[in-house]
Protein backbone atom coordinates (compact mmCIF):
# COMPACT_ATOMS: atom_id res chain seq x y z
CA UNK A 1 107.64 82.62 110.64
CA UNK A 2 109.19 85.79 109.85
CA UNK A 3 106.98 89.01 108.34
CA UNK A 4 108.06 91.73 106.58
CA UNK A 5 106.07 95.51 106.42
CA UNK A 6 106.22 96.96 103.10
CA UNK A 7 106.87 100.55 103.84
CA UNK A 8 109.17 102.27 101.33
CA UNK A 9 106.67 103.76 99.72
CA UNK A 10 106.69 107.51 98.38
CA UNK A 11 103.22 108.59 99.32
CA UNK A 12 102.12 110.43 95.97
CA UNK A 13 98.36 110.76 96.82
CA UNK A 14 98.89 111.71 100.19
CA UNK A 15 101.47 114.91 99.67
CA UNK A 16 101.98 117.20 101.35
CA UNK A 17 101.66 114.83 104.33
CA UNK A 18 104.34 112.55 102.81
CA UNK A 19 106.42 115.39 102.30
CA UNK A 20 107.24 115.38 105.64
CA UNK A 21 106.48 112.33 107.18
CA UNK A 22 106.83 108.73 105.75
CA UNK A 23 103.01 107.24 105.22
CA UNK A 24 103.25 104.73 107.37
CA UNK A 25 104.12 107.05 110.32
CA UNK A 26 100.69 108.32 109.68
CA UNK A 27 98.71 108.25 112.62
CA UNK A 28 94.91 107.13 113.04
CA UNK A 29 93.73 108.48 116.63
CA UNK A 30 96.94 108.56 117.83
CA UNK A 31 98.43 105.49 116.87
CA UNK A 32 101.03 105.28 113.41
CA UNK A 33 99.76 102.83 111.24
CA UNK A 34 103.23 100.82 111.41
CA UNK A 35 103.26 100.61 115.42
CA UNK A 36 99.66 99.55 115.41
CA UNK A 37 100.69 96.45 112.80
CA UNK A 38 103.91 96.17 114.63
CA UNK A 39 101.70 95.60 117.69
CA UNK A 40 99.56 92.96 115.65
CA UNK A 41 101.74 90.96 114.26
CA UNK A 42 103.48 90.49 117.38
CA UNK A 43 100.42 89.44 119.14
CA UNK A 44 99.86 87.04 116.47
CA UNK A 45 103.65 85.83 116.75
CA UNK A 46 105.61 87.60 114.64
CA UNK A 47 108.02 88.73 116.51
CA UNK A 48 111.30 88.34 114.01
CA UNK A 49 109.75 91.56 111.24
CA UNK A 50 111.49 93.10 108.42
CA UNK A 51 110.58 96.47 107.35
CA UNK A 52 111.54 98.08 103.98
CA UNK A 53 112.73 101.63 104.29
CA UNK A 54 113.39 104.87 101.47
CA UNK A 55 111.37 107.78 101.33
CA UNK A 56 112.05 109.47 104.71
CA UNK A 57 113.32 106.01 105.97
CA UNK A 58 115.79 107.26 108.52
CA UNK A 59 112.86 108.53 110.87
CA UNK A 60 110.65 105.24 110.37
CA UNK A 61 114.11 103.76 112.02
CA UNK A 62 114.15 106.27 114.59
CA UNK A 63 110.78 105.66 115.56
CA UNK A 64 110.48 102.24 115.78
CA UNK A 65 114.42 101.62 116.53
CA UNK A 66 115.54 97.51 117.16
CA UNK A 67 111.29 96.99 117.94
CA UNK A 68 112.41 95.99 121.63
CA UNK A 69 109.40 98.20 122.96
CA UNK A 70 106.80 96.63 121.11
CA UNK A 71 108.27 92.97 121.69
CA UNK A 72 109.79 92.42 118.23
CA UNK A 73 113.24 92.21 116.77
CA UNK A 74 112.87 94.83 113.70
CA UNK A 75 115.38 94.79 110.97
CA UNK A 76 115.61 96.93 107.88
CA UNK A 77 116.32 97.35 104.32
CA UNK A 78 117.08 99.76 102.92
CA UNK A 79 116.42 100.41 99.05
CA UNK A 80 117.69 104.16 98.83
CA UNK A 81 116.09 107.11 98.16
CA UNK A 82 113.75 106.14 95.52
CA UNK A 83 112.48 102.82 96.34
CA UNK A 84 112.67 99.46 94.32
CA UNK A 85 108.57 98.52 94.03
CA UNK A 86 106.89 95.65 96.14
CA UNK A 87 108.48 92.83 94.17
CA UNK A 88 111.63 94.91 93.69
CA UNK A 89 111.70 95.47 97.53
CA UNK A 90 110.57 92.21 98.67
CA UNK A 91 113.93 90.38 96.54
CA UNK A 92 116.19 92.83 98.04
CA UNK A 93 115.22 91.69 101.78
CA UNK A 94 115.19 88.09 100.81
CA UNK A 95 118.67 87.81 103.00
CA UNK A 96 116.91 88.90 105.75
CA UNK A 97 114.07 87.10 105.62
CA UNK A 98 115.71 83.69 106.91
CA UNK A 99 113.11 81.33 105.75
CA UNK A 100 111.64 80.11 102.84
CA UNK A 101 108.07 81.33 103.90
CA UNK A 102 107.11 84.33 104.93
CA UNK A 103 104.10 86.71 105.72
CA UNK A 104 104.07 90.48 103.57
CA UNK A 105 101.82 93.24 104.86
CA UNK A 106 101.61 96.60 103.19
CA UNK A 107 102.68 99.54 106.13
CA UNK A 108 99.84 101.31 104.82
CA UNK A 109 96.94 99.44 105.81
CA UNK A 110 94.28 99.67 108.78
CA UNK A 111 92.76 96.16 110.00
CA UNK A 112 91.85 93.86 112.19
CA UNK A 113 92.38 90.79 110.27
CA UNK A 114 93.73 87.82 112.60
CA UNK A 115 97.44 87.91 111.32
CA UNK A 116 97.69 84.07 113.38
CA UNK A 117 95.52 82.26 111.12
CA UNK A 118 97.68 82.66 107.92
CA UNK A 119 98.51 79.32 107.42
CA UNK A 120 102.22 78.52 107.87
CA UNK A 121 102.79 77.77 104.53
CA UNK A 122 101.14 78.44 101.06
CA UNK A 123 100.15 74.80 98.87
CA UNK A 124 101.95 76.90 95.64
CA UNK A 125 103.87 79.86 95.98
CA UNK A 126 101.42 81.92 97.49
CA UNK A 127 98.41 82.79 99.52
CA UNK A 128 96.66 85.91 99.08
CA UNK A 129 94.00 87.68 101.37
CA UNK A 130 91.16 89.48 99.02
CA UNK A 131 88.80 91.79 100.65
CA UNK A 132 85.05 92.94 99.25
CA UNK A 133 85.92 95.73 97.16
CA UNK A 134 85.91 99.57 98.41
CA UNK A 135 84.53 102.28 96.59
CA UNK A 136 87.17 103.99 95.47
CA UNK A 137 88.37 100.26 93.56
CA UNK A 138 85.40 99.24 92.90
CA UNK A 139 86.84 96.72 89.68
CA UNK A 140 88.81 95.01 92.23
CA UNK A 141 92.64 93.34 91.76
CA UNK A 142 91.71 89.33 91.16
CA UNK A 143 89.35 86.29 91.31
CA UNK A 144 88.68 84.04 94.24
CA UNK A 145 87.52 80.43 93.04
CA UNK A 146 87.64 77.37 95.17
CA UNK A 147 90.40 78.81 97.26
CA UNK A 148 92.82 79.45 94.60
CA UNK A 149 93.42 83.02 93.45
CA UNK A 150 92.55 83.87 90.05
CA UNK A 151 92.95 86.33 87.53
CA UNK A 152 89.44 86.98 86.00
CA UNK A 153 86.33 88.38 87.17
CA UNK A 154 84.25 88.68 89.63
CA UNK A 155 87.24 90.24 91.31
CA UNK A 156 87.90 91.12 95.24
CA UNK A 157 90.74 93.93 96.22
CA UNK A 158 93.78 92.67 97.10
CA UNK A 159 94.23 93.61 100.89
CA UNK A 160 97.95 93.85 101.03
CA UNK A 161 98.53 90.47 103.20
CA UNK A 162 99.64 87.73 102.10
CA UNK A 163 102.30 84.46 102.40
CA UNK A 164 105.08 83.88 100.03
CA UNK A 165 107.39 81.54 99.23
CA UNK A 166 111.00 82.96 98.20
CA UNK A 167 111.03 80.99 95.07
CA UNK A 168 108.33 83.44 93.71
CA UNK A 169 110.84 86.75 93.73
CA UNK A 170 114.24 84.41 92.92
CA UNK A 171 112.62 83.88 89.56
CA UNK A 172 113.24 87.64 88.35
CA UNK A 173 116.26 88.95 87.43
CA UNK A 174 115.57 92.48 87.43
CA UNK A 175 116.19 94.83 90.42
CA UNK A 176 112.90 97.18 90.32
CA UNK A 177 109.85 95.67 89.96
CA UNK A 178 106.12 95.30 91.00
CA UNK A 179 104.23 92.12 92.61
CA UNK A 180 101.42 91.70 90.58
CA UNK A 181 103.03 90.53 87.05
CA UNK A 182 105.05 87.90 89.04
CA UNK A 183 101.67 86.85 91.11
CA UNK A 184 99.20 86.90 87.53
CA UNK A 185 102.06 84.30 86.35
CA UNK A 186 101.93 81.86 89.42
CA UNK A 187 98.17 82.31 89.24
CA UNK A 188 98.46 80.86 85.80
CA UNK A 189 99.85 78.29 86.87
CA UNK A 190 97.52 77.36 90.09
CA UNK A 191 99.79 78.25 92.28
CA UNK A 192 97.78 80.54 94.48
CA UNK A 193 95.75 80.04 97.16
CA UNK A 194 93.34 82.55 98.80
CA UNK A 195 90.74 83.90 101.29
CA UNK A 196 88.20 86.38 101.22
CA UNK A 197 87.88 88.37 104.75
CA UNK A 198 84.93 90.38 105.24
CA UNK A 199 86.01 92.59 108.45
CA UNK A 200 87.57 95.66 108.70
CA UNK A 201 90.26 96.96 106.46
CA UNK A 202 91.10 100.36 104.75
CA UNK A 203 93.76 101.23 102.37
CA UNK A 204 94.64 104.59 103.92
CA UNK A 205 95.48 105.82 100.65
CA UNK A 206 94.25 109.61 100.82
CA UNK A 207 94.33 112.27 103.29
CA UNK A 208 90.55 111.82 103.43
CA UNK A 209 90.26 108.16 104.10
CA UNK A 210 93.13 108.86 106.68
CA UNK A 211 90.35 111.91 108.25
CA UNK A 212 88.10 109.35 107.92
CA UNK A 213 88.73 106.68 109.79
CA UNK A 214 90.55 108.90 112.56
CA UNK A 215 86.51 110.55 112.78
CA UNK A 216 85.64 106.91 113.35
CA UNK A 217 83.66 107.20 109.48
CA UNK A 218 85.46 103.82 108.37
C-alpha cells in the first residue's frame, strides 16, 4: 500500500521558524520530523510514499531527494505556493497514489504508533486513528463507538493517520478544500471505522511543544 505525508502546510503558529524552514523539516533531537516518519513508515512497509509540497517545498525535496537513503521511493506534488488544504491536497495527488487505498499521515506529527497494523483496507471509506485528547484540544475532533467513527461527543483528537479510499476525495468537485466536512459526511453515513491508540503522539504544533519534546517533557 502506498502512503502519502501531508506536508504543504504554511506553519502559522510556528513563525518565525516556518519562515525559514518548512515545519516538517523541524527537528526533534536531531532528527526532522519527516525523516523520522519517512524512517517509520518504511519499517512498517511503506516504501512507495507521496509527499505534498508548497510552502518552502523546494528544500523538503532537497532534503529528502528520490528517498533512496532512507529505503523509499518518494514522489511529490506539488500544489504551489499557497497550498490546496488536506482534502484539497490529498485529490491533487490522487494520480500518484496508484491504488485505491491508501495510508495519510500529517508531516507534522511525533509518534510511535505501529504504522503496520493499519489494516489494508477500510470496511467504508475510511479508518481513522483518534488519540486521548491533549491539553491544548481538550474538546477533541470526533466520537469513537463500536469501532466506527462518529461525530458526537465524548470526542478523541484526531491523530493525523488514517486509511482512505479514493472514492472519498473523487466526490468533490472543488480544488481547495479541507478533510473534515468530506469525513463528518461519510461518518453520516457509517462509513468510518476507527481506533483509539493510547501511546505516544504530539501534534508539534508550537515552538513550545517542539522545545518540549526535544527537552524530553512530552
Amino acid at each position: 500500500m502506498i502512503a502519502m505525508i501531508l506536508a504543504a502546510g504554511r506553519g502559522e503558529r510556528m513563525r518565525p521558524l516556518t519562515d525559514t524552514i518548512p515545519k516538517p523539516l523541524l527537528s526533534v533531537r536531531g532528527v526532522p520530523l519527516i525523516e523520522r516518519l519517512v524512517t517509520q513508515l518504511v519499517a512498517a512497509g511503506f516504501d512507495e510514499i507521496v509527499i505534498n509540497v508548497a510552502h518552502l517545498g523546494h528544500k523538503l525535496q532537497s532534503y529528502l531527494g528520490s528517498g533512496h537513503a532512507l529505503g523509499a521511493r518518494i514522489r511529490y506534488s506539488d500544489e504551489g505556493p499557497t497550498g490546496l488544504e488536506t482534502g484539497g491536497g490529498i485529490r491533487r495527488a490522487l494520480p500518484l497514489l496508484t491504488s485505491d487505498t491508501f495510508v495519510v499521515v500529517n508531516g507534522d506529527i511525533y509518534t510511535d504508533y505501529p504504522f503496520a497494523q493499519l489494516p489494508n483496507a477500510p470496511p467504508g471509506l475510511a479508518h481513522l486513528v483518534l488519540v486521548d485528547n491533549p491539553e491544548h484540544h481538550d474538546a477533541g475532533d470526533f466520537g469513537l463507538e463500536n469501532g466506527q467513527v462518529i461525530d458526537r461527543a465524548p470526542r478523541l483528537t484526531f491523530a493525523g493517520v488514517g486509511v482512505y479510499r479514493a472514492t472519498l476525495f473523487r466526490s468533490s468537485s472543488e480544488e481547495r478544500f479541507p478533510l473534515a466536512p468530506l469525513l463528518r459526511k461519510a461518518m453520516a453515513q457509517g462509513l468510518v471505522a476507527g481506533e483509539h491508540y493510547r501511546g505516544l503522539w504530539t501534534d508539534v504544533g508550537t515552538p513550545e511543544r517542539l522545545r518540549a519534546l526535544n527537552e524530553g517533557m512530552l
